[in-house]
C-alpha atoms as a PDB file:
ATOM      1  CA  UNK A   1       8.088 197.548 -14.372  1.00  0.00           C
ATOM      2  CA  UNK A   2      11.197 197.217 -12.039  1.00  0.00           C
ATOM      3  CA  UNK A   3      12.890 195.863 -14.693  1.00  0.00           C
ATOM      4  CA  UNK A   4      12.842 198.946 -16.638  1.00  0.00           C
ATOM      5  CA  UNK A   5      14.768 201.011 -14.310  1.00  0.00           C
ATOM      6  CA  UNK A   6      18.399 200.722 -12.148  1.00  0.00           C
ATOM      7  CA  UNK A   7      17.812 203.535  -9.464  1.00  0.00           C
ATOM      8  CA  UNK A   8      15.295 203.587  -7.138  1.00  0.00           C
ATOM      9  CA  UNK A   9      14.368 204.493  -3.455  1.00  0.00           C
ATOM     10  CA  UNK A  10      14.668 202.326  -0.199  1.00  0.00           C
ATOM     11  CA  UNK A  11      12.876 202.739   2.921  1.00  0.00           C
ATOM     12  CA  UNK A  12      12.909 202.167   6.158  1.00  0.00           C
ATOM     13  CA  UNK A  13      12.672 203.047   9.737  1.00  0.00           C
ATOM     14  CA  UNK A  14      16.493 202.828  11.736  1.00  0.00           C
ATOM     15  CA  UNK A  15      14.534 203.414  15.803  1.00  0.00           C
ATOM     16  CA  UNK A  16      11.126 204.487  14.619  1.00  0.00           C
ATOM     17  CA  UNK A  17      12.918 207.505  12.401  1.00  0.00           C
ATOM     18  CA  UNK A  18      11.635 206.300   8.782  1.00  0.00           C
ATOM     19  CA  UNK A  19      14.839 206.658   6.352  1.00  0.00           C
ATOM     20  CA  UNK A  20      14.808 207.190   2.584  1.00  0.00           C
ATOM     21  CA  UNK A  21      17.507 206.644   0.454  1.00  0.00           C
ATOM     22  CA  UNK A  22      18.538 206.143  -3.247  1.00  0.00           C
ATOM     23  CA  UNK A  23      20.286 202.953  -4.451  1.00  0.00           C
ATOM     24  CA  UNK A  24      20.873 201.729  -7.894  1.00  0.00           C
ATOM     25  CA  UNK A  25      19.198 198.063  -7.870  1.00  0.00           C
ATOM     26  CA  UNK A  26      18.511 195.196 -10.475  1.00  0.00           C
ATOM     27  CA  UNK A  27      16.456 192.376 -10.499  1.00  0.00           C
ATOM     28  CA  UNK A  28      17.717 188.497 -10.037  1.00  0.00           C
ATOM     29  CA  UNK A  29      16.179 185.014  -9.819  1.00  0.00           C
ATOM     30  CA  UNK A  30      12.965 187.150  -8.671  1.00  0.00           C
ATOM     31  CA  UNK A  31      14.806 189.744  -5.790  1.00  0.00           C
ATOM     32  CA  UNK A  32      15.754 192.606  -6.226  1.00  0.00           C
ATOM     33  CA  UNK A  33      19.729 193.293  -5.409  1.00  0.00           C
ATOM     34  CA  UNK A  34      21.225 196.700  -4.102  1.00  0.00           C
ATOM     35  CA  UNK A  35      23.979 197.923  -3.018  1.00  0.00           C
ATOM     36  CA  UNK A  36      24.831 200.268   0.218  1.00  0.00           C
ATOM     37  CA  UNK A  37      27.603 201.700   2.220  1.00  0.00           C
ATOM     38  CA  UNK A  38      28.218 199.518   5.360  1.00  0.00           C
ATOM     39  CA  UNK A  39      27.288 201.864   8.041  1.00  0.00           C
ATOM     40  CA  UNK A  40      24.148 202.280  10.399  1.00  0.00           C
ATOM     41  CA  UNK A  41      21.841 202.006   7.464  1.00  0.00           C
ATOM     42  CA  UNK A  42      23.150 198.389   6.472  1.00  0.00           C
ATOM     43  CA  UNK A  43      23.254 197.561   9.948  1.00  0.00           C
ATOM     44  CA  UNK A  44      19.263 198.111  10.342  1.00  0.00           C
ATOM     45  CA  UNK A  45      18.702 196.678   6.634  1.00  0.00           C
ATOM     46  CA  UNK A  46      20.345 193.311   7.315  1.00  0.00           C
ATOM     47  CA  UNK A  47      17.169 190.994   8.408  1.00  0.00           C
ATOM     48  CA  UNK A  48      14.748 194.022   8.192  1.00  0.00           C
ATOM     49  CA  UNK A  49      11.734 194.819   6.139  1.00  0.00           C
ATOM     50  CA  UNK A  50      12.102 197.278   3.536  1.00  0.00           C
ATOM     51  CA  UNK A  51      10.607 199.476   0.789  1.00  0.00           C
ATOM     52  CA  UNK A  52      12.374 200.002  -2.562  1.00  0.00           C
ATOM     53  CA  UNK A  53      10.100 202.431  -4.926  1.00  0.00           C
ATOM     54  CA  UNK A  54      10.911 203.454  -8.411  1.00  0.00           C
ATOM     55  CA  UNK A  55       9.765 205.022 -11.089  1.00  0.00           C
ATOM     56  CA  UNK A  56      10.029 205.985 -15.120  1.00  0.00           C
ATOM     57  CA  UNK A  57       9.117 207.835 -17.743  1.00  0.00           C
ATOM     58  CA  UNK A  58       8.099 205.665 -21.572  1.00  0.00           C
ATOM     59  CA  UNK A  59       9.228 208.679 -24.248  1.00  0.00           C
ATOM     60  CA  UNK A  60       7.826 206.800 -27.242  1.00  0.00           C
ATOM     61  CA  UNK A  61       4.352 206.679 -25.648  1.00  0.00           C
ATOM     62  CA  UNK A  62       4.711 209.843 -23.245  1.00  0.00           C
ATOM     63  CA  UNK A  63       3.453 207.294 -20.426  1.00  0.00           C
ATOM     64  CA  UNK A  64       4.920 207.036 -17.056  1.00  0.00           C
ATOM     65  CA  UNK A  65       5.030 204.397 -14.349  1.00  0.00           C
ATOM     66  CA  UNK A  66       5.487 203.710 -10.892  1.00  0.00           C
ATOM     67  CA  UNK A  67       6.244 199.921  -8.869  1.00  0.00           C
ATOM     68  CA  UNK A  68       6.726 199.919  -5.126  1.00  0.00           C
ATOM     69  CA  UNK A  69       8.065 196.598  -3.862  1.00  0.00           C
ATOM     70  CA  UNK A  70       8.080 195.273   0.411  1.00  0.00           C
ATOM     71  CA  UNK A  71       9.629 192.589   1.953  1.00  0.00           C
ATOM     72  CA  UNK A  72      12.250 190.978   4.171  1.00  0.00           C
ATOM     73  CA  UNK A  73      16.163 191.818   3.421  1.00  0.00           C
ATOM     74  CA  UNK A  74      19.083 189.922   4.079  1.00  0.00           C
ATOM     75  CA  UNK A  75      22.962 190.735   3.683  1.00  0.00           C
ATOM     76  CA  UNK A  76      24.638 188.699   1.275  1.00  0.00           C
ATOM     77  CA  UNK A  77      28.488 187.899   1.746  1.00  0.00           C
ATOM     78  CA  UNK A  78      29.427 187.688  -1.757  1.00  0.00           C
ATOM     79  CA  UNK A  79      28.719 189.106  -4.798  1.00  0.00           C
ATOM     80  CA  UNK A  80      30.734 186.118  -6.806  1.00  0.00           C
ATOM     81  CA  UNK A  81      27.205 184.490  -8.038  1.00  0.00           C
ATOM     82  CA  UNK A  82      25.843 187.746  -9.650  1.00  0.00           C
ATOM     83  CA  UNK A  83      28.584 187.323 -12.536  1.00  0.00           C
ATOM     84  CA  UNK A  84      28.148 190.675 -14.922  1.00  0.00           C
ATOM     85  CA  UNK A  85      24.753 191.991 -12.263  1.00  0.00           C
ATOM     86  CA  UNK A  86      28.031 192.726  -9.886  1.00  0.00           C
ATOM     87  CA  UNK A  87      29.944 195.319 -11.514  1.00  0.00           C
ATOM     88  CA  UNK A  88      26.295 197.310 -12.146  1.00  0.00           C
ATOM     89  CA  UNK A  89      25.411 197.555  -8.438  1.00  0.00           C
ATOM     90  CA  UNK A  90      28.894 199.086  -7.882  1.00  0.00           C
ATOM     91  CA  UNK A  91      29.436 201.983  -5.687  1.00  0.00           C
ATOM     92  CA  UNK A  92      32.189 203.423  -7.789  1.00  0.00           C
ATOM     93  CA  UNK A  93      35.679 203.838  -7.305  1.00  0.00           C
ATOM     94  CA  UNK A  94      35.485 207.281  -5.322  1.00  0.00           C
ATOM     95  CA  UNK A  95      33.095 205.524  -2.434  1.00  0.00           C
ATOM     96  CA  UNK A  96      35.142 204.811   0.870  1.00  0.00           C
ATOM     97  CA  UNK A  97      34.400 200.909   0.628  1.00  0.00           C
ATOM     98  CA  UNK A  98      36.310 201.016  -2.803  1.00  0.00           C
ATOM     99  CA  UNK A  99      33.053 200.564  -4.732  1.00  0.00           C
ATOM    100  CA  UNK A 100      31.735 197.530  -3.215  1.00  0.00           C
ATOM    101  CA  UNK A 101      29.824 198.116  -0.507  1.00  0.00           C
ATOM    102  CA  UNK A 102      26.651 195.599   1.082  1.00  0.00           C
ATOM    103  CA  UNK A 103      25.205 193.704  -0.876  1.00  0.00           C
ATOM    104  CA  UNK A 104      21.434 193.304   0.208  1.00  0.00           C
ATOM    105  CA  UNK A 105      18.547 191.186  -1.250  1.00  0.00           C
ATOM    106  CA  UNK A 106      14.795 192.216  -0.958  1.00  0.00           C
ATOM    107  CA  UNK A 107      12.369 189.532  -1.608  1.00  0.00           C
ATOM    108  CA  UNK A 108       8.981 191.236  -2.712  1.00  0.00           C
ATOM    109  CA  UNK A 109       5.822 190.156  -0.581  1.00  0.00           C
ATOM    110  CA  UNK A 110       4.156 193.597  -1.508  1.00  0.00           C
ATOM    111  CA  UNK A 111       4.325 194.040  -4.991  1.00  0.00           C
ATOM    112  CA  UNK A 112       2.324 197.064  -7.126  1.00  0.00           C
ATOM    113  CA  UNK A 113       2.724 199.571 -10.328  1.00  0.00           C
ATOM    114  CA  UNK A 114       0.925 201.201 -12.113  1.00  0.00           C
ATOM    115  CA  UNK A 115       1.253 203.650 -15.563  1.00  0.00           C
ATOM    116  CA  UNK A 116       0.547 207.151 -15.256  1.00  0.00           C
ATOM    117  CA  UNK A 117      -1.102 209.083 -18.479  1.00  0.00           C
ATOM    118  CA  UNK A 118       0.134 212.086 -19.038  1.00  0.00           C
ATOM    119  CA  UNK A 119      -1.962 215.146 -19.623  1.00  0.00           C
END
């Protein structure tokens, strides 16, 4: 199911205040990769455990879904490796880093979706 979105939700606490924020993500070699402004919240992501949640909507079937993923993040210092997966995690031009941003890695522990019938 993560594989059938790009945007989801990250969480996680920055001293004991839970944070939740969006982030466009993808998956690679079984982690997910996102992208954030370097600032206070990629200070308390690098080495942290996290919460990325998304969620979709199937409109041939009228189904919908929802994953939530947890697990340890780390900082990564280049987004060479990630070839074409690079320019979708961008920030955009307009973003104060230039587009760039963190890169960040979650590596599921905690791993669960489900659909959702409609009514």
């Amino acid at each position: 199911m993560l594989g059938r979105a790009q945007f989801g939700r990250i969480a996680l606490t920055v001293r004991a205040i839970p944070v939740v924020f969006p982030v466009r993500y993808a998956l690679n070699d079984g982690e997910l990769r996102f992208v954030v402004q370097p600032d206070q919240i990629a200070q308390a992501l690098d080495r942290a455990v996290a919460a990325l949640q998304a969620d979709g909507f199937e409109e041939d079937s009228g189904r919908r879904w929802t994953v939530f993923a947890a697990g340890p993040t780390r900082r990564s210092d280049s987004f060479e490796n990630l070839g074409p997966l690079a320019a979708s995690l961008s920030l955009g031009p307009d973003t104060p880093s230039g587009g760039l941003g963190a890169l960040f890695s979650l590596q599921p522990v905690i791993l669960s979706g489900r659909w959702i019938e409609t009514l």
